[in-house]
Protein backbone atom coordinates (compact mmCIF):
# COMPACT_ATOMS: atom_id res chain seq x y z
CA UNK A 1 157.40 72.89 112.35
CA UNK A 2 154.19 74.24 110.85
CA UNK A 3 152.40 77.12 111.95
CA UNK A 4 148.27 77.04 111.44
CA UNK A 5 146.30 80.28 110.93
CA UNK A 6 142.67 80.53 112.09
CA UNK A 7 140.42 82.75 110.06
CA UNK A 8 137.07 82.54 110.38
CA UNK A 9 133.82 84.23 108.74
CA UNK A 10 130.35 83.73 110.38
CA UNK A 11 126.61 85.09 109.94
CA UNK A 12 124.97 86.62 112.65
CA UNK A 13 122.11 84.33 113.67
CA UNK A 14 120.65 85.33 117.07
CA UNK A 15 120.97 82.94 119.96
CA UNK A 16 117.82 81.76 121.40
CA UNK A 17 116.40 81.19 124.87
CA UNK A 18 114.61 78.08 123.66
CA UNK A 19 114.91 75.41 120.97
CA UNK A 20 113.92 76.38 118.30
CA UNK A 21 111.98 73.86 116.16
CA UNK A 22 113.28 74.08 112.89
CA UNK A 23 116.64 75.03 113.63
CA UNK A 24 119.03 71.69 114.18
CA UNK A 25 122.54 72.65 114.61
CA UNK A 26 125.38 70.92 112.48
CA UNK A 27 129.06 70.96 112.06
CA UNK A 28 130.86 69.48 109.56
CA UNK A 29 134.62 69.89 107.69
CA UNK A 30 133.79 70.48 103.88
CA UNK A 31 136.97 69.59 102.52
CA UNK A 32 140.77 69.57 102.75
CA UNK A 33 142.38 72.60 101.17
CA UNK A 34 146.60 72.03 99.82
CA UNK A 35 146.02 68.62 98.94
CA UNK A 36 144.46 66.60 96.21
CA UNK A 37 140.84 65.37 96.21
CA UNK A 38 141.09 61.62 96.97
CA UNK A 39 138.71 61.23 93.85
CA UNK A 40 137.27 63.73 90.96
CA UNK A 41 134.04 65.75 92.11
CA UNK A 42 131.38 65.57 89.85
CA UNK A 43 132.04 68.84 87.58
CA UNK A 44 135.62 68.34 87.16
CA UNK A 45 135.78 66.50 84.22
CA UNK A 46 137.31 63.37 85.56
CA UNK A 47 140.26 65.37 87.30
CA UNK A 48 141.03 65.40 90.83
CA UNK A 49 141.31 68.73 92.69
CA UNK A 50 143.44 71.38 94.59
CA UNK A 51 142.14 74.23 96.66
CA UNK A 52 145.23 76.25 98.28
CA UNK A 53 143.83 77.63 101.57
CA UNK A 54 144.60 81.04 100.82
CA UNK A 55 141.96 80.19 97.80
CA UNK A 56 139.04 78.96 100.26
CA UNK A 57 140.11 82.12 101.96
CA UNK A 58 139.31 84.19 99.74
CA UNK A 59 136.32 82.63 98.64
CA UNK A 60 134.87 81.90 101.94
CA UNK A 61 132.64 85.18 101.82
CA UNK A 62 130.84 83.16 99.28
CA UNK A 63 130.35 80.32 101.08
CA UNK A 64 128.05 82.39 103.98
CA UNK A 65 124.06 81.91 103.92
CA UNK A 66 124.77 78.68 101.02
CA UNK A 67 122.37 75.83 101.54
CA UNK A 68 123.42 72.40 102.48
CA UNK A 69 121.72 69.72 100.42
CA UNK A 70 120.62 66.19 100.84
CA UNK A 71 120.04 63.25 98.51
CA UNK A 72 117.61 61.00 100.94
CA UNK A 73 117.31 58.31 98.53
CA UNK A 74 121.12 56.87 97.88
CA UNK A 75 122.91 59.49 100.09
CA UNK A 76 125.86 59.32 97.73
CA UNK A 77 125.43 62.34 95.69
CA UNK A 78 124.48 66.30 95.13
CA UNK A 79 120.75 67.29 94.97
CA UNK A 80 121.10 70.68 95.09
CA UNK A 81 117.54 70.88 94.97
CA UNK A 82 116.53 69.93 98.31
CA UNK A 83 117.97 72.26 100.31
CA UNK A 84 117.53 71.07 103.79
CA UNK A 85 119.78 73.77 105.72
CA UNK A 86 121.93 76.61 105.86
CA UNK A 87 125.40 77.40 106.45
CA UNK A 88 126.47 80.18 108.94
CA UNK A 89 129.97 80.00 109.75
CA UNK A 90 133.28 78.59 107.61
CA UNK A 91 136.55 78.92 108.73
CA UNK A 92 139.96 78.06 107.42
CA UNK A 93 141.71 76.08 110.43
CA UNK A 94 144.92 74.60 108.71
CA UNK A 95 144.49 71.95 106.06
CA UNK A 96 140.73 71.74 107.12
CA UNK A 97 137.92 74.20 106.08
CA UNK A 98 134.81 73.44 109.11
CA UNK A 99 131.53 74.76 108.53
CA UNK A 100 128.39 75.26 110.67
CA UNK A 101 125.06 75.91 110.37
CA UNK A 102 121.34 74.14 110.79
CA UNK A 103 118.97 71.76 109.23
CA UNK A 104 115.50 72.50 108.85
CA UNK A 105 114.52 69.83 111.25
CA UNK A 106 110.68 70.70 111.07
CA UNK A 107 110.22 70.65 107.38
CA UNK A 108 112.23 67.70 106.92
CA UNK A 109 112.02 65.09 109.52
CA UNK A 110 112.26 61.99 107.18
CA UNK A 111 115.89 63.17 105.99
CA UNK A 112 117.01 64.20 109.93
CA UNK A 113 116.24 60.63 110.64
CA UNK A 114 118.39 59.11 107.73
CA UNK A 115 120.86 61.78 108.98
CA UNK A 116 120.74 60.49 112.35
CA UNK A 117 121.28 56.51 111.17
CA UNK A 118 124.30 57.85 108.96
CA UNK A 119 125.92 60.13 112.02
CA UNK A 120 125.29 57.17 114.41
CA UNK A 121 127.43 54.58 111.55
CA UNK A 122 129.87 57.81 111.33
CA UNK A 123 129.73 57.25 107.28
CA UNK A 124 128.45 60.97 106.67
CA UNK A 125 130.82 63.23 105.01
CA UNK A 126 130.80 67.04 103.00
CA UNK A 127 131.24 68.20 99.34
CA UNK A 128 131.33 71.76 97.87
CA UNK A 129 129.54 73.57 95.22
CA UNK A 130 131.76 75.97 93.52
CA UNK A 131 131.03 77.73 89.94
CA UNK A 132 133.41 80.62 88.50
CA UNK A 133 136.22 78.17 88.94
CA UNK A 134 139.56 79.22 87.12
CA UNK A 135 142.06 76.57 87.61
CA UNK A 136 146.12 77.14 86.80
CA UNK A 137 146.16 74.46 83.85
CA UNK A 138 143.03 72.58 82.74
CA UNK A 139 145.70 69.89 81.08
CA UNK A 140 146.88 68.76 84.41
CA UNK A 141 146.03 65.62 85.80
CA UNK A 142 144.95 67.86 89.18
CA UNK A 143 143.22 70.70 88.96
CA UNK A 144 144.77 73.84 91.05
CA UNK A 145 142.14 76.08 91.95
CA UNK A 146 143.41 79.97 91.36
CA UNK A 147 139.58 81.35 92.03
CA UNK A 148 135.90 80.33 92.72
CA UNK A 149 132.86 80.77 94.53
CA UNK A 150 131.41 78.74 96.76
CA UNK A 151 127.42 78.09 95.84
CA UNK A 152 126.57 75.51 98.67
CA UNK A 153 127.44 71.90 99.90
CA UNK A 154 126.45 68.42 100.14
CA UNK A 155 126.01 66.01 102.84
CA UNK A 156 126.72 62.60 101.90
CA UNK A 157 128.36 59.36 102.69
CA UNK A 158 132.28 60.15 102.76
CA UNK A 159 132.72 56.97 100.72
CA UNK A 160 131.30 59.12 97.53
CA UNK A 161 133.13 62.30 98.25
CA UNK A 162 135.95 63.64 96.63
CA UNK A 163 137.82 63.83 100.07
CA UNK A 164 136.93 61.26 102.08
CA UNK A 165 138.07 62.69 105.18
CA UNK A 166 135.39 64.91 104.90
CA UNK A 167 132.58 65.05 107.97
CA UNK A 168 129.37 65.98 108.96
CA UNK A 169 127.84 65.51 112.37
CA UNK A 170 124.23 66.96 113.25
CA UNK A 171 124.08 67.94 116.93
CA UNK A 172 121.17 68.54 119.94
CA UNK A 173 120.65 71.87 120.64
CA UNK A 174 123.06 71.37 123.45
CA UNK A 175 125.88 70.56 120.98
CA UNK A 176 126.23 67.13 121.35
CA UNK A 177 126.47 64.93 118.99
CA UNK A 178 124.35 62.36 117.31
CA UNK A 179 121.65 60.90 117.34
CA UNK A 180 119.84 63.90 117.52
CA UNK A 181 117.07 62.38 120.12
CA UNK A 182 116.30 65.69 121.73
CA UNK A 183 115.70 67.57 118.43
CA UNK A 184 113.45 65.16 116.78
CA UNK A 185 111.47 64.15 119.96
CA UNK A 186 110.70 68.34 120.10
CA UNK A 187 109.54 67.96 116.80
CA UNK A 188 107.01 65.70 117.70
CA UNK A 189 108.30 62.87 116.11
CA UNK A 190 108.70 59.50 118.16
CA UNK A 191 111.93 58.30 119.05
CA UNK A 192 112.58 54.22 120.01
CA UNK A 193 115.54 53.02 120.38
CA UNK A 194 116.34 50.00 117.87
């Protein structure tokens, strides 16, 4: 039988009285750490990696206060320049390594609803940003992560992730999940039901 550890790291973001309009609470599991990426992440060089846990553990410091990006458009890749949230807590919680955090709801309503359509199919999955990656032997078919640092992560449909048992849910302040009605409704945006 296995045994699990639980380690987690999280910021300190103040709980508030109200809902706050820009702040929409997600949850997600980035990736799977001792096993081999399903496919190669972009970066890799066409090889699929491994990221022991003790690895992510080390390097989940890093991970803190990273922004979560979004590519509105095909929702099957990085745009790690539209940053449309933050993450504030990552833990290590066996073979899975869940994050939380928010999306700037207010300042980016058009890509909460597209979130909202892709939580509601259940197609929305996670990839990481790492740089300063040293891997055990660059010959290898699959890369073993020794070291890295986490610089932020992706949300995107888990059919174009390197894991594809990666996921993402947004949630209502109340920490439900999708579809996000209360959120968007309090940031004035109209809500019908399709």
């Amino acid at each position: 039988q296995t045994t699990w550890t639980l380690q987690a790291l999280s910021l300190d973001v103040p709980e508030l009285e109200t809902v706050h309009p820009n702040r929409l609470p997600f949850r997600g599991v980035l990736t799977r750490l001792d096993e081999p990426s399903d496919r190669p992440p972009n970066g890799s060089q066409g090889h699929r990696v491994l990221i022991p846990a003790s690895v992510a553990q080390t390097a989940l410091p890093t991970l803190l206060g990273m922004a979560v990006n979004f590519d509105g458009d095909t929702q099957r890749g990085h745009a790690v320049r539209a940053k449309i949230g933050v993450i504030t807590e990552a833990t290590v919680d066996g073979r899975d390594l869940p994050v939380r955090g928010y999306l700037f709801g207010r300042d980016f309503p058009d890509e909460v609803l597209a979130i909202k359509a892709g939580c509601r199919a259940g197609r929305l999955g996670m990839s990481y940003e790492i740089t300063d990656v040293q891997v055990e032997d660059s010959a290898a078919d699959i890369w073993a992560v020794q070291s890295c640092t986490f610089t932020g992560a992706a949300i995107l449909e888990r059919a174009a992730a390197a894991y594809g048992n990666t996921s993402f849910q947004a949630q209502r302040a109340s920490g439900s999940a999708c579809p996000l009605r209360e959120g968007i409704e309090h940031m004035g945006i109209k809500v019908t039901d399709t």
